[in-house]
Protein backbone atom coordinates (compact mmCIF):
# COMPACT_ATOMS: atom_id res chain seq x y z
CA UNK A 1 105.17 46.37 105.63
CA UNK A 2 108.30 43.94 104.47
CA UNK A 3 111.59 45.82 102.99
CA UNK A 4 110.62 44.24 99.64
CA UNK A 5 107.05 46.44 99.41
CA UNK A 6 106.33 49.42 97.97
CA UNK A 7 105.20 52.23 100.18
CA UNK A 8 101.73 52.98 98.92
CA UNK A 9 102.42 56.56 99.67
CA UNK A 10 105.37 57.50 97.85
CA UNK A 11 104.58 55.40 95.01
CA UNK A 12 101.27 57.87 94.67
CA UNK A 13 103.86 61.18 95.33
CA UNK A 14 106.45 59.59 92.47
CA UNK A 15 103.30 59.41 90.26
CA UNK A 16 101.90 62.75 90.62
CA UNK A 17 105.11 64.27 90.05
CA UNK A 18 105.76 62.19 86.78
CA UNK A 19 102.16 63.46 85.87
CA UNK A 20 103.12 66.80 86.41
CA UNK A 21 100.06 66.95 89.17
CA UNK A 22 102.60 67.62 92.13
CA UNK A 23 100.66 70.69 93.58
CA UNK A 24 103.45 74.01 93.94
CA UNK A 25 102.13 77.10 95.15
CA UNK A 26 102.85 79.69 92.11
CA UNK A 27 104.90 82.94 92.40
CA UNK A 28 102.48 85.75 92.06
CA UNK A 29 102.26 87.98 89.18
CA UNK A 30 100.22 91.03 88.62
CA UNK A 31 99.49 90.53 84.97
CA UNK A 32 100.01 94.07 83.95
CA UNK A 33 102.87 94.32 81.85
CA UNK A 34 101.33 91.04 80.11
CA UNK A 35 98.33 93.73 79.42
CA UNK A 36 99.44 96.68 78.72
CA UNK A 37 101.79 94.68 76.03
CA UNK A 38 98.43 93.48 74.45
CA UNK A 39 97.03 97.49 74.35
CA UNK A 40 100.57 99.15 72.55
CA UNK A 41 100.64 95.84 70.04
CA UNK A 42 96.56 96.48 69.65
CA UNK A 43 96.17 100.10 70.20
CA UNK A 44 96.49 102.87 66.90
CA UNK A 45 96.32 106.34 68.56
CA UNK A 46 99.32 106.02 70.68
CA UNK A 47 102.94 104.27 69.72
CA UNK A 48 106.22 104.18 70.89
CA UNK A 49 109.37 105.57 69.35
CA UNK A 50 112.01 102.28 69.83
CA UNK A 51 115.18 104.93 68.24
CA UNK A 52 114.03 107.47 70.75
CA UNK A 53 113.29 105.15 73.62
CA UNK A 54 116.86 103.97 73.31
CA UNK A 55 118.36 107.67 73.20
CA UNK A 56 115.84 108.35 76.46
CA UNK A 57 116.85 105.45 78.24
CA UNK A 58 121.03 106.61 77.42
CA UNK A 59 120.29 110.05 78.85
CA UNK A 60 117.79 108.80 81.64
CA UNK A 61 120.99 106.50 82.77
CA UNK A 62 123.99 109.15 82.52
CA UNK A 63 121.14 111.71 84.34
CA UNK A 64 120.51 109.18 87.51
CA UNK A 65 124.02 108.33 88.16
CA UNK A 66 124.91 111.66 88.01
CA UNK A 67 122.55 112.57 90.11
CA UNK A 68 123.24 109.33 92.48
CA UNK A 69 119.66 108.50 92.08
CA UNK A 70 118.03 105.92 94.41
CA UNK A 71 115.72 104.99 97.03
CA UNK A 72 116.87 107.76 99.33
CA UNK A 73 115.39 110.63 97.07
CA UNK A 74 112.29 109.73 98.56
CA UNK A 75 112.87 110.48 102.00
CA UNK A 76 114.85 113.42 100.87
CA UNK A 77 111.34 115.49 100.75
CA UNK A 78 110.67 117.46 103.60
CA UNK A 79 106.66 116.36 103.54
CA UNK A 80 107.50 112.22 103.37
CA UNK A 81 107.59 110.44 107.22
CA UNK A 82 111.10 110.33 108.19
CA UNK A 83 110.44 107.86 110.76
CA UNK A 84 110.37 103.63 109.88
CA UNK A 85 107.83 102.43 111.79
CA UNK A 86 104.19 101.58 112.12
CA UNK A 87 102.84 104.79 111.70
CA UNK A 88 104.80 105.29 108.86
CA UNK A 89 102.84 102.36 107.28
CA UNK A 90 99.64 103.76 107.96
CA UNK A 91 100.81 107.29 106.75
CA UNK A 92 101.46 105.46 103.29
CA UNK A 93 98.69 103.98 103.36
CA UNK A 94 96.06 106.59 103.67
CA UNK A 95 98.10 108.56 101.03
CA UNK A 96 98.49 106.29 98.01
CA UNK A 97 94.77 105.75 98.44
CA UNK A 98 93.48 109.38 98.39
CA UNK A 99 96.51 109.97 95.16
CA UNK A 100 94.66 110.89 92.32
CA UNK A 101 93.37 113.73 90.45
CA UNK A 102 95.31 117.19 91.89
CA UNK A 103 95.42 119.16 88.30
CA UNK A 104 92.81 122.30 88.01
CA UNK A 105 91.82 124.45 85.42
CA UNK A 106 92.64 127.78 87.23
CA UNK A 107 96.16 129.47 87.35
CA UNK A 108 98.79 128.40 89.64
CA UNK A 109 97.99 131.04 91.98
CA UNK A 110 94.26 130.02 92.16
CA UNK A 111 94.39 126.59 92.10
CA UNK A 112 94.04 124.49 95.38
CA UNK A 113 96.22 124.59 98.02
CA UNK A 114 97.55 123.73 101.22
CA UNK A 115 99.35 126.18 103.53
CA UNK A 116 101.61 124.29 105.81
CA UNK A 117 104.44 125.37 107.85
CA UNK A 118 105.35 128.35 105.89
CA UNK A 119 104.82 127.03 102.68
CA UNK A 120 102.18 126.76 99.95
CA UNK A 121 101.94 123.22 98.14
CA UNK A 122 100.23 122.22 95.41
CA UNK A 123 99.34 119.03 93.45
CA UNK A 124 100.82 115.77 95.09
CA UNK A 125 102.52 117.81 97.73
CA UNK A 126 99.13 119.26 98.88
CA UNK A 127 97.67 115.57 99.86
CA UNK A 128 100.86 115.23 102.00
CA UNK A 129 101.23 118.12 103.42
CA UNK A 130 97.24 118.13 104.52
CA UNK A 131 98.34 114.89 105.83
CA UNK A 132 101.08 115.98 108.23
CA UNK A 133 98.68 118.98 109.41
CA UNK A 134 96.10 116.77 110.18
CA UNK A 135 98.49 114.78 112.13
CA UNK A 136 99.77 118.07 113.88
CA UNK A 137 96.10 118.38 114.63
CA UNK A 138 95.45 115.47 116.21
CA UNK A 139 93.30 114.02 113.79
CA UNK A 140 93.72 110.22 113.32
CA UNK A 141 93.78 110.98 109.29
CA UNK A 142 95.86 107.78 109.11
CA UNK A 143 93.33 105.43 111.29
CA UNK A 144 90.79 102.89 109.47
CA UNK A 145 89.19 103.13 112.58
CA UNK A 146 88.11 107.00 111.81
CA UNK A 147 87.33 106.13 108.59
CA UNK A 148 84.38 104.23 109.55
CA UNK A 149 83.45 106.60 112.76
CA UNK A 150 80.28 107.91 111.61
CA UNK A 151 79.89 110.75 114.66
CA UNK A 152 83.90 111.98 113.61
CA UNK A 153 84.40 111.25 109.97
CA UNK A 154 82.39 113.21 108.09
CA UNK A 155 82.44 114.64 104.62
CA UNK A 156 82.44 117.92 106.26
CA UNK A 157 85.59 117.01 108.77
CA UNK A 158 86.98 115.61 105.74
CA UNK A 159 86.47 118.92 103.81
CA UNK A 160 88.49 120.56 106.90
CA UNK A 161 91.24 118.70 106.77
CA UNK A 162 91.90 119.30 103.04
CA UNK A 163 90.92 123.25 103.50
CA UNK A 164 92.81 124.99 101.08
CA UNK A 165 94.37 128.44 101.19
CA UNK A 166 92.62 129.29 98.18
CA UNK A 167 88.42 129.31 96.74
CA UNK A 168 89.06 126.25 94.75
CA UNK A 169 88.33 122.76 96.83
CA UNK A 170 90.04 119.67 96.52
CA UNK A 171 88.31 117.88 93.61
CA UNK A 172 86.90 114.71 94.18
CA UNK A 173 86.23 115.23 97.49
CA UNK A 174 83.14 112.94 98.29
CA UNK A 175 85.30 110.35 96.21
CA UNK A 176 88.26 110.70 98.27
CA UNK A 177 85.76 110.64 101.27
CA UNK A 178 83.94 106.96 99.66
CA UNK A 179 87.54 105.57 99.41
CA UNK A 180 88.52 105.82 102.99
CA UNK A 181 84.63 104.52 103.52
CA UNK A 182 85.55 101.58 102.12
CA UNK A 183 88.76 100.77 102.56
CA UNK A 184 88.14 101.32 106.17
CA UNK A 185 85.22 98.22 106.12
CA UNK A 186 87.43 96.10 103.96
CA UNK A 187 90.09 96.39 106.82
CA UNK A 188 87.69 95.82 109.47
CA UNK A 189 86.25 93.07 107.94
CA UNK A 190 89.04 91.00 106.53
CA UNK A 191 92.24 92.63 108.25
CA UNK A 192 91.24 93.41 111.64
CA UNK A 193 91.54 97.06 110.71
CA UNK A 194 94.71 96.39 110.28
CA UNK A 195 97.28 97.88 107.52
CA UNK A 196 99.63 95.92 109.00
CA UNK A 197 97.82 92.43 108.75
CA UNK A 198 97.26 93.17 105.45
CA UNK A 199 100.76 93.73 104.20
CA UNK A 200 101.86 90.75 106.71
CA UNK A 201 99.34 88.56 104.57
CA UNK A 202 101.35 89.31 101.10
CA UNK A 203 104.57 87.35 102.71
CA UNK A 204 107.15 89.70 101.42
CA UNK A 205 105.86 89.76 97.68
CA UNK A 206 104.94 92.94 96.17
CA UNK A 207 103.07 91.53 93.29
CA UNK A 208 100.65 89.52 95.79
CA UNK A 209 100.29 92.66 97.93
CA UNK A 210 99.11 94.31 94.85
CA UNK A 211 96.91 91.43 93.70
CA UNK A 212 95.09 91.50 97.57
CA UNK A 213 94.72 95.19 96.76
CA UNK A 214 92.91 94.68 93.49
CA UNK A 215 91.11 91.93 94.77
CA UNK A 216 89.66 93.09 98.24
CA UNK A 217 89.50 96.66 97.47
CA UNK A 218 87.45 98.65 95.00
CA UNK A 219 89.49 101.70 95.23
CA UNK A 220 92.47 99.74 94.57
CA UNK A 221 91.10 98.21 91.14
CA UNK A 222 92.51 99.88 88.60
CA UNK A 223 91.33 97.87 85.66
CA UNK A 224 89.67 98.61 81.94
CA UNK A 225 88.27 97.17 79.04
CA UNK A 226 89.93 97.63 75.78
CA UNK A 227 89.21 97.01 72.09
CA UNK A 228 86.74 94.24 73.24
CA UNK A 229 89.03 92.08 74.88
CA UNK A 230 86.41 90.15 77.38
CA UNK A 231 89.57 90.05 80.11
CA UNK A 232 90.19 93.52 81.11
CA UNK A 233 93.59 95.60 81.20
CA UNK A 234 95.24 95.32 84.74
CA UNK A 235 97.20 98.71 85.50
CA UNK A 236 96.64 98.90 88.93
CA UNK A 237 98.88 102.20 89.54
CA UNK A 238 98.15 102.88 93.03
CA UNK A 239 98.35 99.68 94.31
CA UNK A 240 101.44 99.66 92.68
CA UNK A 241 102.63 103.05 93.92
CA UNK A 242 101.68 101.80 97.44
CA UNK A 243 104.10 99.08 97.37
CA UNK A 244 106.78 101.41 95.55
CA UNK A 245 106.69 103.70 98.61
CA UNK A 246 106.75 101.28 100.81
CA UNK A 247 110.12 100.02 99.07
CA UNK A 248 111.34 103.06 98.81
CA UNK A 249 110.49 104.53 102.16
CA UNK A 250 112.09 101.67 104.10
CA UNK A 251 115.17 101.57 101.96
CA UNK A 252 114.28 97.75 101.50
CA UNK A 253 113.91 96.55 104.18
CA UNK A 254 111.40 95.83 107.46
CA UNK A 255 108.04 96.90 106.10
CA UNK A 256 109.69 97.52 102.77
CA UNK A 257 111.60 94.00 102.26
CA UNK A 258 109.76 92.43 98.83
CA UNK A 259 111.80 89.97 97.37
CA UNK A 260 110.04 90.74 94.19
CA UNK A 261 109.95 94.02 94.31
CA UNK A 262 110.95 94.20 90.70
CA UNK A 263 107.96 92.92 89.20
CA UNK A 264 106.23 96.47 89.98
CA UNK A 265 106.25 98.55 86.52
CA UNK A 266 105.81 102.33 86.26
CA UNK A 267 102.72 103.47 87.19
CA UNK A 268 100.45 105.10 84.95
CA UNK A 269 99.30 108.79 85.51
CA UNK A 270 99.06 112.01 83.79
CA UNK A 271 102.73 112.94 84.14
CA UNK A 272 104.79 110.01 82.69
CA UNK A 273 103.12 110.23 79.82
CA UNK A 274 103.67 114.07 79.74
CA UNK A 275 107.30 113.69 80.11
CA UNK A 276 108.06 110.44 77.37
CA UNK A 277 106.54 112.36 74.70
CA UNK A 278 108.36 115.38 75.65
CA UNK A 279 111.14 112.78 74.78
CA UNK A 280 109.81 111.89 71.74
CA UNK A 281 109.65 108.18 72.78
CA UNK A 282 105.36 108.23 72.93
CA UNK A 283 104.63 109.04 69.88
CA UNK A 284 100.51 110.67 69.32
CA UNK A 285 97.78 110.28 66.75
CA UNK A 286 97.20 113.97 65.67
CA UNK A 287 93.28 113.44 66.96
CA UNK A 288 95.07 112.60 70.72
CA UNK A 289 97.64 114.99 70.90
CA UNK A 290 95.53 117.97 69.68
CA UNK A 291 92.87 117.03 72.03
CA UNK A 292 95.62 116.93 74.39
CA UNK A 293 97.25 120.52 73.39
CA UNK A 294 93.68 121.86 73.95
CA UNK A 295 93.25 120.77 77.15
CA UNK A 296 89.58 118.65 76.24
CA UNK A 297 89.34 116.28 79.01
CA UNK A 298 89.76 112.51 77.91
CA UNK A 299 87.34 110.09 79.80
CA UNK A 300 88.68 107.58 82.00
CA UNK A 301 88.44 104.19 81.03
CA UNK A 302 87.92 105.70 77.49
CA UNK A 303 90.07 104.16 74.12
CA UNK A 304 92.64 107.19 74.26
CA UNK A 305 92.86 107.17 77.83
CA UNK A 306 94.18 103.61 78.10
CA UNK A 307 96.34 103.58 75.15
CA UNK A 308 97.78 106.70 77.05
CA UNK A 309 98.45 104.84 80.73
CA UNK A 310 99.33 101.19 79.08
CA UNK A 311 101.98 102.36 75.90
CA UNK A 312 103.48 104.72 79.17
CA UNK A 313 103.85 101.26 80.95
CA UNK A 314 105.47 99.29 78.45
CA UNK A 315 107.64 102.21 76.91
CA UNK A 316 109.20 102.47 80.67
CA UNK A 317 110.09 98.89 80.80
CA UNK A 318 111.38 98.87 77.04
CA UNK A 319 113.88 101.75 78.76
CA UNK A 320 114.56 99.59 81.83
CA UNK A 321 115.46 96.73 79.34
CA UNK A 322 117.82 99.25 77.19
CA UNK A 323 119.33 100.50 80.44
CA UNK A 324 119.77 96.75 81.72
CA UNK A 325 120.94 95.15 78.31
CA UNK A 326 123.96 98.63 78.35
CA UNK A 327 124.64 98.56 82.04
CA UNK A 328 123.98 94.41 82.95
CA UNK A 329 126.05 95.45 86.80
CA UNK A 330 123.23 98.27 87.20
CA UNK A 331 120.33 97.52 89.25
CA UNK A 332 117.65 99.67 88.00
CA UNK A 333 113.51 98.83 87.97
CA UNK A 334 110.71 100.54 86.60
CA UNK A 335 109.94 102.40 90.22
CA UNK A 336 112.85 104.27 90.02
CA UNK A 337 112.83 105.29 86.45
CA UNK A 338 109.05 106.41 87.14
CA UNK A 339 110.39 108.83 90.40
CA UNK A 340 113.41 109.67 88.21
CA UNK A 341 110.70 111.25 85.51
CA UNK A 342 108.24 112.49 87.66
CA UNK A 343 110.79 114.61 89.85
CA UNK A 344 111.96 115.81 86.23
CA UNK A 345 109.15 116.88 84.83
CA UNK A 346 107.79 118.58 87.76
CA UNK A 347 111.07 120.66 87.71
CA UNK A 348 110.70 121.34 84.37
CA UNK A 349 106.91 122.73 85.38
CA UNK A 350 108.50 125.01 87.75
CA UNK A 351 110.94 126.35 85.57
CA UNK A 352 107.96 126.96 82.72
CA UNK A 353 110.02 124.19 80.47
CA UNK A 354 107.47 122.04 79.73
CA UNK A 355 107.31 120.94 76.01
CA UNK A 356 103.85 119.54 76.06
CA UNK A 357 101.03 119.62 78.22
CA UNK A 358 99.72 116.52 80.51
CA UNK A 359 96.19 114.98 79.39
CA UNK A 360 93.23 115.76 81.84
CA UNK A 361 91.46 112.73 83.06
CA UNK A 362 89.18 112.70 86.17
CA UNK A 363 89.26 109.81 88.03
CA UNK A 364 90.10 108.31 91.18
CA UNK A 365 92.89 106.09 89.42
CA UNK A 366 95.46 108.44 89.37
């Protein structure tokens, strides 16, 4: 080919690119605060408060940096791996999948728990402290290759290693046991039943690690149909949470290093909720919040139940925006707000302060 004629090649790269047909991979997003916008603009049973958002998100601020809240209140438990390493991962893992569903109907003293080293825990604290005895126990808890040993995992070994101190049983049991079922084939079948494959796969974004989650995983797909939309609502909270830990466990780094790590919003439980219209910034239909007050149990996936999880969702990142918009030299994201109000209310449960009760939803969402 002469200087004077036009390389066939880049004359059909020039073209696609004034076409706007040049091919770039996209940056992933998880679609949920797109969805959970669509529910609190949609929804009529639960609003948000923007005057008392903006006084939460004030006090939430002053309270953290008092406090010098950050990623290292997570490790500051006494149940969460202190170590950074593979196990770790796996330990993570195994948890944010079996993290739903710990409220009972029995008093405190009654309710299930776990007895470990000394101490009784309860609620979130009883999955991870079950965890570490198993561990102490030598049971591979944390292994997708138990989970699919049908001689050693059994509903009954997996009834053992959530024994609890008291009568009650952990509920959702055979759910919990289902979950590790099939998370454990997933891994062996896509993953090399690996965790670590799996998160290697994401490239260092959190909201594709949370996509491959929803997407490969059944237990992971936190999604529901609302006010006949024909796409459903993406919430996705323990995928979310999964990558949160990670984040927060490895201080950002290694295993924890997302360079998008900010695209993960709260995640939607029982508590949140709980705590934002103790705040006055979630704001109830009188239908919800007596049902609520009398502890009737709202069905998951139900109207009530999603306006609940997806106004929760999009009041925490109108408090992240008021935070940013007041403080622009603060780096704050929706993870740490959520740990920020979760480790709040749950002191406030202790201390018999709670203003208003949580809603009770069974499910193996959250």
């Amino acid at each position: 080919m002469s200087d004077d004629e036009a390389d066939p090649e880049l004359l059909e790269l020039l073209r696609a690119h004034l076409q706007g047909k040049l091919q770039t991979e996209k940056e992933s997003e998880t679609g949920v605060l797109q969805d959970v916008e669509y529910v609190y603009d949609n929804g009529i049973d639960v609003a948000i408060d923007m005057r008392a958002t903006k006084n939460a998100a004030d006090s939430i601020y002053k309270q953290m940096q008092l406090k010098g809240f950050s990623t290292a209140n997570w490790t500051d438990n006494e149940l969460h791996p202190k170590t950074k390493d593979e196990s770790t991962v796996a330990f993570i893992f195994t948890m944010d999948l079996l993290n739903f569903s710990f409220w009972s109907e029995l008093p405190q003293d009654e309710r299930f728990a776990i007895e470990y080293k000394g101490k009784r825990w309860t609620g979130y604290w009883s999955l991870v402290a079950a965890m570490q005895r198993a561990l102490d126990e030598g049971i591979p808890i944390t292994d997708p290759h138990y989970w699919l040993n049908d001689h050693e995992f059994t509903l009954d070994s997996l009834r053992h290693i959530f024994r609890s101190c008291t009568e009650e049983e952990m509920p959702l049991l055979q759910e919990r046991y289902d979950c590790l079922r099939e998370c454990g084939q997933v891994l062996h079948d896509k993953y090399d039943s690996s965790i670590l494959t799996l998160i290697d796969e994401a490239d260092g974004s959190a909201a594709k690690l949370v996509n491959m989650l929803a997407e490969d995983f059944d237990s992971f797909r936190d999604v529901h149909y609302f006010d006949g939309r024909s796409q459903p609502i993406r919430i996705l909270k323990r995928a979310q949470i999964l990558v949160a830990d990670m984040w927060a466990c490895f201080q950002g780094e290694s295993y924890g290093n997302f360079y998008d790590i900010d695209k993960i919003t709260m995640f939607a439980d029982y508590r949140i909720p709980q705590i934002l219209v103790s705040l006055g910034a979630l704001y109830l239909s009188p239908s919800v919040a007596s049902a609520i007050k009398g502890s009737k149990t709202i069905e998951s996936g139900s109207s009530w139940e999603v306006q609940l999880r997806a106004c929760s969702i999009w009041c925490v990142e109108l408090i992240r925006r008021e935070i940013v918009r007041h403080h622009p030299g603060t780096h704050v994201n929706a993870i740490l707000i959520d740990f920020f109000l979760y480790d709040t209310i749950k002191e406030l449960e202790a201390a018999g302060k709670e203003k208003f009760p949580h809603h009770r939803t069974r499910s193996i969402w959250y």
